[in-house]
C-alpha atoms as a PDB file:
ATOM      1  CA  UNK A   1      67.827  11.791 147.919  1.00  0.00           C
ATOM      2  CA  UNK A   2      64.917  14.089 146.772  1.00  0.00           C
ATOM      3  CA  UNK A   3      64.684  14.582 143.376  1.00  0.00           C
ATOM      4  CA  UNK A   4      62.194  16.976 141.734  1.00  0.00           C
ATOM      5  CA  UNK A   5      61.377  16.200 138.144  1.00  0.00           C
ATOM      6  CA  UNK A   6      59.986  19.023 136.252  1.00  0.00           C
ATOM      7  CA  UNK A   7      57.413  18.576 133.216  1.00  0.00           C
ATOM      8  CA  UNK A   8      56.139  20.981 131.135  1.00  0.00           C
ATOM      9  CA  UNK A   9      53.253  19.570 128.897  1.00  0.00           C
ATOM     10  CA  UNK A  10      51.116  20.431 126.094  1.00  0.00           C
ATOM     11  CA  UNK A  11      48.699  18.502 124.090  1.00  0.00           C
ATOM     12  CA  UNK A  12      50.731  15.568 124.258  1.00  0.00           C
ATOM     13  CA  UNK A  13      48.561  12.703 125.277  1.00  0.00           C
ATOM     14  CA  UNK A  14      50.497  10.252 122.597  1.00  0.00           C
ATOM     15  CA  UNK A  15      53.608  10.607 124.912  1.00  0.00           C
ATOM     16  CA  UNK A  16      53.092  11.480 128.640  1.00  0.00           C
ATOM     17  CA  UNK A  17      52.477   8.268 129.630  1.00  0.00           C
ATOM     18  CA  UNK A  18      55.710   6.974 128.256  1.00  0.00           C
ATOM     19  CA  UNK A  19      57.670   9.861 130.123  1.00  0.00           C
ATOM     20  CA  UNK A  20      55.964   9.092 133.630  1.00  0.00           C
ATOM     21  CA  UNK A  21      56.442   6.003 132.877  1.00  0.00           C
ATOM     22  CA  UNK A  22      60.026   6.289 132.214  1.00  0.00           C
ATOM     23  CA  UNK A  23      60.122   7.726 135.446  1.00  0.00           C
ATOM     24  CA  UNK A  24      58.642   5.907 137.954  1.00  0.00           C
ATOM     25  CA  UNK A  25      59.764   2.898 136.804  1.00  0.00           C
ATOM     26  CA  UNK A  26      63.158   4.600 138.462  1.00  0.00           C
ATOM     27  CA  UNK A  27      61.909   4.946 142.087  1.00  0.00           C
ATOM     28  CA  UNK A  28      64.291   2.407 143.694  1.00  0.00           C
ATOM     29  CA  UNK A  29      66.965   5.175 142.555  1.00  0.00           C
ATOM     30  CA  UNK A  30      65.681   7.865 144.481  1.00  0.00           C
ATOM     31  CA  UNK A  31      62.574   9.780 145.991  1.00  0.00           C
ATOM     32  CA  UNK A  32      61.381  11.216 143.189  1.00  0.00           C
ATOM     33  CA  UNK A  33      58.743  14.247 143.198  1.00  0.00           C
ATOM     34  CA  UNK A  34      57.066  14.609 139.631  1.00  0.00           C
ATOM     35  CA  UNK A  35      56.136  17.771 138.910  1.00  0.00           C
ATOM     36  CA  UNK A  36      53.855  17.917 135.310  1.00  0.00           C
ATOM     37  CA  UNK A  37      53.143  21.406 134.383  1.00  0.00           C
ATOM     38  CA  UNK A  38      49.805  21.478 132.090  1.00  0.00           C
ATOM     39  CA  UNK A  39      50.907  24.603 129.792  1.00  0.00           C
ATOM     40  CA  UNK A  40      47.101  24.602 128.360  1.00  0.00           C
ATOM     41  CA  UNK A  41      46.581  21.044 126.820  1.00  0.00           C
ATOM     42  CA  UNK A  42      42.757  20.911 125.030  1.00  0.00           C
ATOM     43  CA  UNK A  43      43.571  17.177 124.404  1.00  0.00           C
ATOM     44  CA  UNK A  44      43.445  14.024 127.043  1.00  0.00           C
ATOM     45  CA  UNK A  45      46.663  14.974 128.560  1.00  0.00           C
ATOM     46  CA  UNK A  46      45.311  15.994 132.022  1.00  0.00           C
ATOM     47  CA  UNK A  47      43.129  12.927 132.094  1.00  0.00           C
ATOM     48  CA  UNK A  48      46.217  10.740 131.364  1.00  0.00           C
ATOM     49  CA  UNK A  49      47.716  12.599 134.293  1.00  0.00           C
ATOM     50  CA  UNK A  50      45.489  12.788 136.837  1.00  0.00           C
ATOM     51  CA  UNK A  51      44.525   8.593 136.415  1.00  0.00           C
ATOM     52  CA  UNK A  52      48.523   8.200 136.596  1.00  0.00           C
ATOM     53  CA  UNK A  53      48.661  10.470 139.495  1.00  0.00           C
ATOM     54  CA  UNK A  54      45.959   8.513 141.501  1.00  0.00           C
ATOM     55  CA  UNK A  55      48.179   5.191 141.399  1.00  0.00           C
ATOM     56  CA  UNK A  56      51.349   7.108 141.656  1.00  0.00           C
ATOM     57  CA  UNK A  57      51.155   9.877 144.674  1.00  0.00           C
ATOM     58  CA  UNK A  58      54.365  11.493 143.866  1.00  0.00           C
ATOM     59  CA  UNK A  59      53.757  12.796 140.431  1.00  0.00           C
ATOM     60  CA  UNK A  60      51.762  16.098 141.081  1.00  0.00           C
ATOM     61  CA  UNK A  61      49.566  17.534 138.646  1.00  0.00           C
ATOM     62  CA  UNK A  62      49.185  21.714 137.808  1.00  0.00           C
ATOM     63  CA  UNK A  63      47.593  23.339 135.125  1.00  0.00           C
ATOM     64  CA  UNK A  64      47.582  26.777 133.620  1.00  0.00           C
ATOM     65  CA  UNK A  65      46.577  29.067 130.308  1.00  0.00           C
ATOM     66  CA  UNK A  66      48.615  28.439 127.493  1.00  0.00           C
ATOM     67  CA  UNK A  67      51.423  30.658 128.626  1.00  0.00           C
ATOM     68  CA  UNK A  68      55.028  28.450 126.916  1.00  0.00           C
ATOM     69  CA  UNK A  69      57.574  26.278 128.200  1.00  0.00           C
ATOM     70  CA  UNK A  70      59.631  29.209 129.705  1.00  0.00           C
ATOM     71  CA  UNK A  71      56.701  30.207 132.040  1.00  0.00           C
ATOM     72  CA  UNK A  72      55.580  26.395 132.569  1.00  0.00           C
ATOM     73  CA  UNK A  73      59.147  24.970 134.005  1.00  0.00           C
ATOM     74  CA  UNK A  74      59.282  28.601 136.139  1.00  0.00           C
ATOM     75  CA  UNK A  75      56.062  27.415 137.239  1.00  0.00           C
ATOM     76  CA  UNK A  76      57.090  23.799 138.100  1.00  0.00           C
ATOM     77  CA  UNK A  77      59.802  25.552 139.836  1.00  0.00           C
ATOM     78  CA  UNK A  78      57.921  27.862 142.113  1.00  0.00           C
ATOM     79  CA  UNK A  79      56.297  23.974 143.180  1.00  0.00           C
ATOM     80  CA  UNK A  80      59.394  22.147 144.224  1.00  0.00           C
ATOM     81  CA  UNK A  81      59.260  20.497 147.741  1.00  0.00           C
ATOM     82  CA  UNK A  82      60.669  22.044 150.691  1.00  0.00           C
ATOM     83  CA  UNK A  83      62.707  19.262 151.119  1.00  0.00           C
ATOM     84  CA  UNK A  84      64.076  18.960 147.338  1.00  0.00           C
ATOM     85  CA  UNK A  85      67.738  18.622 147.076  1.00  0.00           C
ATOM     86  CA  UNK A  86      67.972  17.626 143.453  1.00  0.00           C
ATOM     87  CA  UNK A  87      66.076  19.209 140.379  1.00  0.00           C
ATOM     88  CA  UNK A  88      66.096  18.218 136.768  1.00  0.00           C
ATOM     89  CA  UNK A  89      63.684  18.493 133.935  1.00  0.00           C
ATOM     90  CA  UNK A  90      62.074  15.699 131.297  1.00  0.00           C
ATOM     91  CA  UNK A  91      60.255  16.822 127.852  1.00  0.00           C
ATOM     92  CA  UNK A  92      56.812  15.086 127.851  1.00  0.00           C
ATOM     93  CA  UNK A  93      57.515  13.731 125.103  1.00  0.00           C
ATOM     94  CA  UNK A  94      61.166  11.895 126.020  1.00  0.00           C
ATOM     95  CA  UNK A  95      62.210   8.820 127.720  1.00  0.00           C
ATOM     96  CA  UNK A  96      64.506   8.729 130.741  1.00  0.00           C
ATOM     97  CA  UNK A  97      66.695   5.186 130.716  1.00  0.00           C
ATOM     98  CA  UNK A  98      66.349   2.914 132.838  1.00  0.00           C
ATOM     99  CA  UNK A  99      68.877   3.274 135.284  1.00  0.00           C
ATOM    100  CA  UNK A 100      69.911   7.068 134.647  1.00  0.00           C
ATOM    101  CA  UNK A 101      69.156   7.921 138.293  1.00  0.00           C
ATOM    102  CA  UNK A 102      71.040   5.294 139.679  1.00  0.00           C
ATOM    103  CA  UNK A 103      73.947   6.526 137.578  1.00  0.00           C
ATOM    104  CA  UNK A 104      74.033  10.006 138.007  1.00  0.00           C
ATOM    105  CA  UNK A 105      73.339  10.579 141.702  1.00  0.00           C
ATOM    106  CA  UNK A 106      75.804   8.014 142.548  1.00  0.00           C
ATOM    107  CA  UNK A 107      78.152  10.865 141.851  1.00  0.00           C
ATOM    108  CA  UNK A 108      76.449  12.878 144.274  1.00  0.00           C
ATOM    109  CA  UNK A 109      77.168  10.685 146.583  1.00  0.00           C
ATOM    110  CA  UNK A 110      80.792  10.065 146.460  1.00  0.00           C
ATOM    111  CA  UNK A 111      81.529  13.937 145.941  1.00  0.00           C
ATOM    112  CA  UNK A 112      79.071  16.188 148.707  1.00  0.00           C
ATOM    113  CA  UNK A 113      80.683  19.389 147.002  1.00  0.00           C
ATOM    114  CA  UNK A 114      79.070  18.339 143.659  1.00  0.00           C
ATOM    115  CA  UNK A 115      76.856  21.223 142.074  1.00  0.00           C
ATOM    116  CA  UNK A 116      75.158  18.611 139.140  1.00  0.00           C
ATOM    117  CA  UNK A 117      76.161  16.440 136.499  1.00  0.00           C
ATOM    118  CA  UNK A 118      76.035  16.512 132.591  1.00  0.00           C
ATOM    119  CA  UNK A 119      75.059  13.360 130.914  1.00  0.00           C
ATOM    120  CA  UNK A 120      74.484  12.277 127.055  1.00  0.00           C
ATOM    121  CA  UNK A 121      71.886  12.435 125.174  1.00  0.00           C
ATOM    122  CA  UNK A 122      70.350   9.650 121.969  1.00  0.00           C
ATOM    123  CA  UNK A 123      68.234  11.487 119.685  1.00  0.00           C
ATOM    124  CA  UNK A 124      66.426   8.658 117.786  1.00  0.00           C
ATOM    125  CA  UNK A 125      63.345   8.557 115.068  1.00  0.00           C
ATOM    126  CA  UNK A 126      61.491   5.592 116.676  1.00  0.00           C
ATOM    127  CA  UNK A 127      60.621   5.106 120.643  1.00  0.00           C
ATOM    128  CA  UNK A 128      59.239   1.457 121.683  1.00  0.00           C
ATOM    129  CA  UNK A 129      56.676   2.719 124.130  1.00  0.00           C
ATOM    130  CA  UNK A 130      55.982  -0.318 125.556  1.00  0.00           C
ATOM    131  CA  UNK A 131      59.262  -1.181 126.559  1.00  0.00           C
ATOM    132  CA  UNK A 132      60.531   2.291 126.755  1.00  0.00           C
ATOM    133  CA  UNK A 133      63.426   1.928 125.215  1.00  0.00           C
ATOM    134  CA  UNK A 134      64.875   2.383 121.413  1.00  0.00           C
ATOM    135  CA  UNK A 135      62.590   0.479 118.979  1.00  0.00           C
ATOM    136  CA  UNK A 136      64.118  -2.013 116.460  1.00  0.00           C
ATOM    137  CA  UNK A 137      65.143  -0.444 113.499  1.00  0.00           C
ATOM    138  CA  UNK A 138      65.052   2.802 114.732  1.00  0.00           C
ATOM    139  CA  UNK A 139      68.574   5.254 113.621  1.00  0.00           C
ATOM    140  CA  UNK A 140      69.633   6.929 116.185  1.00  0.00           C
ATOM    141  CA  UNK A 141      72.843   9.590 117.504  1.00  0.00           C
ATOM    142  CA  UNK A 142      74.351   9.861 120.760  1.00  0.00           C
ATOM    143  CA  UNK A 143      75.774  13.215 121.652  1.00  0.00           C
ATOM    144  CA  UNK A 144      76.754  15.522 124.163  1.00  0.00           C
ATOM    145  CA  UNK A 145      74.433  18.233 123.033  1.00  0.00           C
ATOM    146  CA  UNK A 146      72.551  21.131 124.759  1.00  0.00           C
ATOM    147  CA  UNK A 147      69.636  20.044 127.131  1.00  0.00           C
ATOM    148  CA  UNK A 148      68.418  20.544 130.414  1.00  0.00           C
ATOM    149  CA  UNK A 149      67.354  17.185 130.745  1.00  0.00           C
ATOM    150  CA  UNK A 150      70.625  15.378 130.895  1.00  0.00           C
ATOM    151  CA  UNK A 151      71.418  17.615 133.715  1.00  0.00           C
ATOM    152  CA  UNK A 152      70.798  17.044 137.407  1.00  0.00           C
ATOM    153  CA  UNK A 153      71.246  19.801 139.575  1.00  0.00           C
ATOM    154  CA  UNK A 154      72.175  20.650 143.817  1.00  0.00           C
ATOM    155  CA  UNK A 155      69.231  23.031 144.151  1.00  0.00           C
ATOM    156  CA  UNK A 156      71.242  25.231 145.450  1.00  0.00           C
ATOM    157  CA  UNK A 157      72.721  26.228 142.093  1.00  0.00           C
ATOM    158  CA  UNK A 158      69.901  26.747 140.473  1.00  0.00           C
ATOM    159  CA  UNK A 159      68.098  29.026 142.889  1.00  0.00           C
ATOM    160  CA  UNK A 160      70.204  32.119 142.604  1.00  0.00           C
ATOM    161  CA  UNK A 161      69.285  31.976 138.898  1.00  0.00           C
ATOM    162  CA  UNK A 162      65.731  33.556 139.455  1.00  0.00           C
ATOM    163  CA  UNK A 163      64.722  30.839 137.107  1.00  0.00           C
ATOM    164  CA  UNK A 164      63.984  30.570 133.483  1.00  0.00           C
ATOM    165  CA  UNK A 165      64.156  34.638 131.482  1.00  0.00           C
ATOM    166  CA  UNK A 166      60.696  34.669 129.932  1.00  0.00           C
ATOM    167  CA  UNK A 167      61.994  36.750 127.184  1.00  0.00           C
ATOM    168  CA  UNK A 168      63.065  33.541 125.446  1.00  0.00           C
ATOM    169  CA  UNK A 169      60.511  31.497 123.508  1.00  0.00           C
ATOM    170  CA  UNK A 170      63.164  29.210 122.274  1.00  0.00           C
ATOM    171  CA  UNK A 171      66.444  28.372 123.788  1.00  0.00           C
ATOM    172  CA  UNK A 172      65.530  29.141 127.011  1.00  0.00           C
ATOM    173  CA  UNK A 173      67.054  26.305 128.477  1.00  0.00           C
ATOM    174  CA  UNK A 174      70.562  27.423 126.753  1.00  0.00           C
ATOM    175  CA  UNK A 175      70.066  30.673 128.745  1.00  0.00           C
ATOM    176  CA  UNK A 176      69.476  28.749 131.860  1.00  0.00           C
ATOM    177  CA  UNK A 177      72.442  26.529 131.492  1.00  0.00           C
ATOM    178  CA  UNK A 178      75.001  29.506 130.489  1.00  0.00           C
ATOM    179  CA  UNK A 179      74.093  31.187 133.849  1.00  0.00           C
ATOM    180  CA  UNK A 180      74.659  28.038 135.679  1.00  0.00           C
ATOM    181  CA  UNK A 181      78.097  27.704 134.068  1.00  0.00           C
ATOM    182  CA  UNK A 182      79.117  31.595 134.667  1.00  0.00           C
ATOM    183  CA  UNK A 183      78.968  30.640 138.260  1.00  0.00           C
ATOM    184  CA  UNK A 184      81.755  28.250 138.207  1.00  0.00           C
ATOM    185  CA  UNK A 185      79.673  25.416 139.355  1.00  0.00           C
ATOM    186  CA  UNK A 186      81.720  21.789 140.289  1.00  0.00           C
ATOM    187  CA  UNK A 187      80.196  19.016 137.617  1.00  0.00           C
ATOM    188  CA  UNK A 188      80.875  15.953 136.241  1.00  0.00           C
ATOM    189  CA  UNK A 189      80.382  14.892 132.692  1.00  0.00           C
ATOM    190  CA  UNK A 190      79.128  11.980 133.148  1.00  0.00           C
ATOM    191  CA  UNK A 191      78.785   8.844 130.543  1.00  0.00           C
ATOM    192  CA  UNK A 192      75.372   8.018 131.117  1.00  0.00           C
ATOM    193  CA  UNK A 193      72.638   8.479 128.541  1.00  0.00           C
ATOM    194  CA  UNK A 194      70.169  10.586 129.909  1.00  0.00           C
ATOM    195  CA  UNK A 195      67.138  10.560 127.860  1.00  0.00           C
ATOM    196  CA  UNK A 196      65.900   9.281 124.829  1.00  0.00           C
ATOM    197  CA  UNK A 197      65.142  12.283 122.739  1.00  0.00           C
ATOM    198  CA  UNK A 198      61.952  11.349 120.406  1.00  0.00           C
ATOM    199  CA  UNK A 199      62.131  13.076 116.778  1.00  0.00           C
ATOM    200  CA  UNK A 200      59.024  13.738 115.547  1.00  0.00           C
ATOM    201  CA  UNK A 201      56.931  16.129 113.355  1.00  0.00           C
ATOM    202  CA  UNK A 202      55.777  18.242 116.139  1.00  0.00           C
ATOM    203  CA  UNK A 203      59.311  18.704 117.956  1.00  0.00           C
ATOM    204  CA  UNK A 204      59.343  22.542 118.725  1.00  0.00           C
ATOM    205  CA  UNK A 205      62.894  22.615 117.467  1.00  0.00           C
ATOM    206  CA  UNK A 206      62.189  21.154 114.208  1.00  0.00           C
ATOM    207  CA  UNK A 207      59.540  23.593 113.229  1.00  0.00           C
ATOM    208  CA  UNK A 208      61.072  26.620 114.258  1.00  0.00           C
ATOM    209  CA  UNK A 209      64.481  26.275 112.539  1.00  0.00           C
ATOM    210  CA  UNK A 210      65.113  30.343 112.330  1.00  0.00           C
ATOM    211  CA  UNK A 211      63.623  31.013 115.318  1.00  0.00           C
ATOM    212  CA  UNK A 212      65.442  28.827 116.854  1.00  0.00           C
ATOM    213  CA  UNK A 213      68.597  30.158 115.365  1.00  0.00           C
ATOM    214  CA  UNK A 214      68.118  34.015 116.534  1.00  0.00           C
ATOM    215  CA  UNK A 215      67.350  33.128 119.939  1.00  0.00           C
ATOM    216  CA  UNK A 216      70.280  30.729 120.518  1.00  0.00           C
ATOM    217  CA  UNK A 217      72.392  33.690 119.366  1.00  0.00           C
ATOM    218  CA  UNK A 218      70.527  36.302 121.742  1.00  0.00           C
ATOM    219  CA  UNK A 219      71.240  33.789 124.680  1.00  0.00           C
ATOM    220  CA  UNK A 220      75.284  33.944 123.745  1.00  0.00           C
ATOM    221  CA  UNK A 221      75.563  37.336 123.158  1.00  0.00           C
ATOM    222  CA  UNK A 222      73.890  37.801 126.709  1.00  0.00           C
ATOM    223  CA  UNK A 223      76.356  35.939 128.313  1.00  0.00           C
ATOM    224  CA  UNK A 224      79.680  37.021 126.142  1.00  0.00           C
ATOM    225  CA  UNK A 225      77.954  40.945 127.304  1.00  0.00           C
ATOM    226  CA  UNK A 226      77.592  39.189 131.221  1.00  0.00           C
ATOM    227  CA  UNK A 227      80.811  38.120 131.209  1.00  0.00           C
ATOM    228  CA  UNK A 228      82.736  41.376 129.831  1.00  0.00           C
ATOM    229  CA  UNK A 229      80.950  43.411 132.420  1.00  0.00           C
ATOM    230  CA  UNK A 230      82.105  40.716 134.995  1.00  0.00           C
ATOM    231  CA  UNK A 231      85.165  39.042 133.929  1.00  0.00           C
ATOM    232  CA  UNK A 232      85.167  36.365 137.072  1.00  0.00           C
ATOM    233  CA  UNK A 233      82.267  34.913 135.416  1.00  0.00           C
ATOM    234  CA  UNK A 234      82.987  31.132 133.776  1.00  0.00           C
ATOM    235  CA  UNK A 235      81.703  30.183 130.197  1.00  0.00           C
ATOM    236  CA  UNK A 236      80.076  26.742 128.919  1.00  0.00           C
ATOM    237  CA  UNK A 237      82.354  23.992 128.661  1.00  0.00           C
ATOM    238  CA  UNK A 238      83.587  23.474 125.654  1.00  0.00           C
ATOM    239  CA  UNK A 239      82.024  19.484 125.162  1.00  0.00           C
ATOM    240  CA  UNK A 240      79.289  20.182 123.115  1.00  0.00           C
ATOM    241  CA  UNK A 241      79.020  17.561 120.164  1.00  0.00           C
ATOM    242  CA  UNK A 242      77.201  20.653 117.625  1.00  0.00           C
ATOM    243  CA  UNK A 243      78.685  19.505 115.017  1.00  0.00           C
ATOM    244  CA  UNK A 244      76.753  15.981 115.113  1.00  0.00           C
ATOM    245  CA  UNK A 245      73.706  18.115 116.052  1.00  0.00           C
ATOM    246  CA  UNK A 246      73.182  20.025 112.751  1.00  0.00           C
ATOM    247  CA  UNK A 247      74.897  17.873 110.543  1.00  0.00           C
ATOM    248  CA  UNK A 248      76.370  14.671 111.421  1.00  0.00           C
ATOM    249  CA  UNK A 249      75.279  11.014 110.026  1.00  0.00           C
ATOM    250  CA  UNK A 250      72.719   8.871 112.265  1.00  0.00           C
ATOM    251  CA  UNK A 251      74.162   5.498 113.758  1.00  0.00           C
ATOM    252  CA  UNK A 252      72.977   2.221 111.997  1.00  0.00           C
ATOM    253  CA  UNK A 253      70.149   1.207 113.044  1.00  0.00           C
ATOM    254  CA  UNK A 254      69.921  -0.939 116.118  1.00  0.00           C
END
């Protein structure tokens, strides 16, 4: 199975090494294409890249102007191999389990009608980068929450969709996903974590709070308005753990 893994990246040469890293480490799992997405950086990011990309051949390396992460996944998606039949998307600066791939495509496999599957995500404080995994001590939350990158997706869902609207700055990917799910796509939750979400000062999220907020509503209100002009269309599940999201208590520590 080809799976294309899309990266947008900026100015994050503390973390994309961990996230390719994350990655390849999964190549039993799958043939996996590695598509990073330079949105810009003026740090080491591309060198970081480029040195990973001459040991590894199938992470692929393309930059462009500081344009946002709407226009940089479009543009990782306008790259995708002819011969991708799975896409899904990692932050640069996340961690993808060991063992997610194995997981989730195993579902693919025992159900050919399968359009993608919706994992879990742990949103923690502290990432051990050298064994890419949670780091002793660190608090942490697993959810269900709102994220392209616990999804895998057939390709041929997600090409209808004309990709990501690059009227969003923020919550683009809740746009995406709310399309997907108005075409009554066949998923499976499934149980396995699918990244390791890293909290840190210069999350996106976590600096735009209000932002944040007014877009998230503009991307529901487009679909409730998409779905009253069309009433066949299908709404998100209703799974989401939100309420853990904005408010709920971390885990103890592990």
């Amino acid at each position: 199975m080809k799976v294309s893994v899309i990266i947008p990246v900026f100015n994050r040469d503390k973390f994309i090494g961990s996230a390719l890293r994350s990655l390849l480490r999964q190549r039993d799992a799958a043939d996996l294409d590695i598509i990073v997405v330079d949105d810009g950086s003026t740090d080491s990011t591309a060198a970081i890249v480029r040195e990973m990309a001459a040991e590894a051949p199938c992470i692929r390396y393309a930059a462009q102007e500081n344009m946002g992460v709407t226009k940089a996944r479009n543009a990782g998606l306008k790259l995708l191999a002819p011969d991708t039949e799975f896409v899904t998307f990692l932050d640069s600066d996340d961690v993808s389990p060991a063992g997610r791939f194995a997981r989730d495509l195993a579902y693919f496999e025992a159900d050919k009608a399968l359009d993608l599957t919706y994992g879990l995500m742990t949103l923690v404080d502290r990432i051990d980068d050298a064994a890419l995994d949670i780091a002793t001590g660190s608090e942490r939350i697993t959810v269900r929450g709102i994220s392209l990158t616990t999804a895998i997706f057939r390709r041929s869902v997600i090409e209808p969709l004309d990709g990501f609207n690059e009227e969003f700055r923020q919550a683009e990917d809740l746009d995406f996903l709310l399309r997907v799910f108005e075409r009554h796509p066949k998923y499976v939750l499934s149980d396995t974590v699918a990244i390791l979400y890293r909290q840190h000062p210069g999350n996106m999220t976590r600096n735009s709070k209000e932002e944040m907020r007014r877009e998230f509503l503009k991307a529901m209100l487009r679909s409730a308005q998409r779905r009253r002009r069309d009433p066949t269309l299908g709404g998100m599940p209703r799974v989401f753990d939100l309420q853990n999201l904005t408010g709920g208590q971390p885990q103890a520590p592990v």
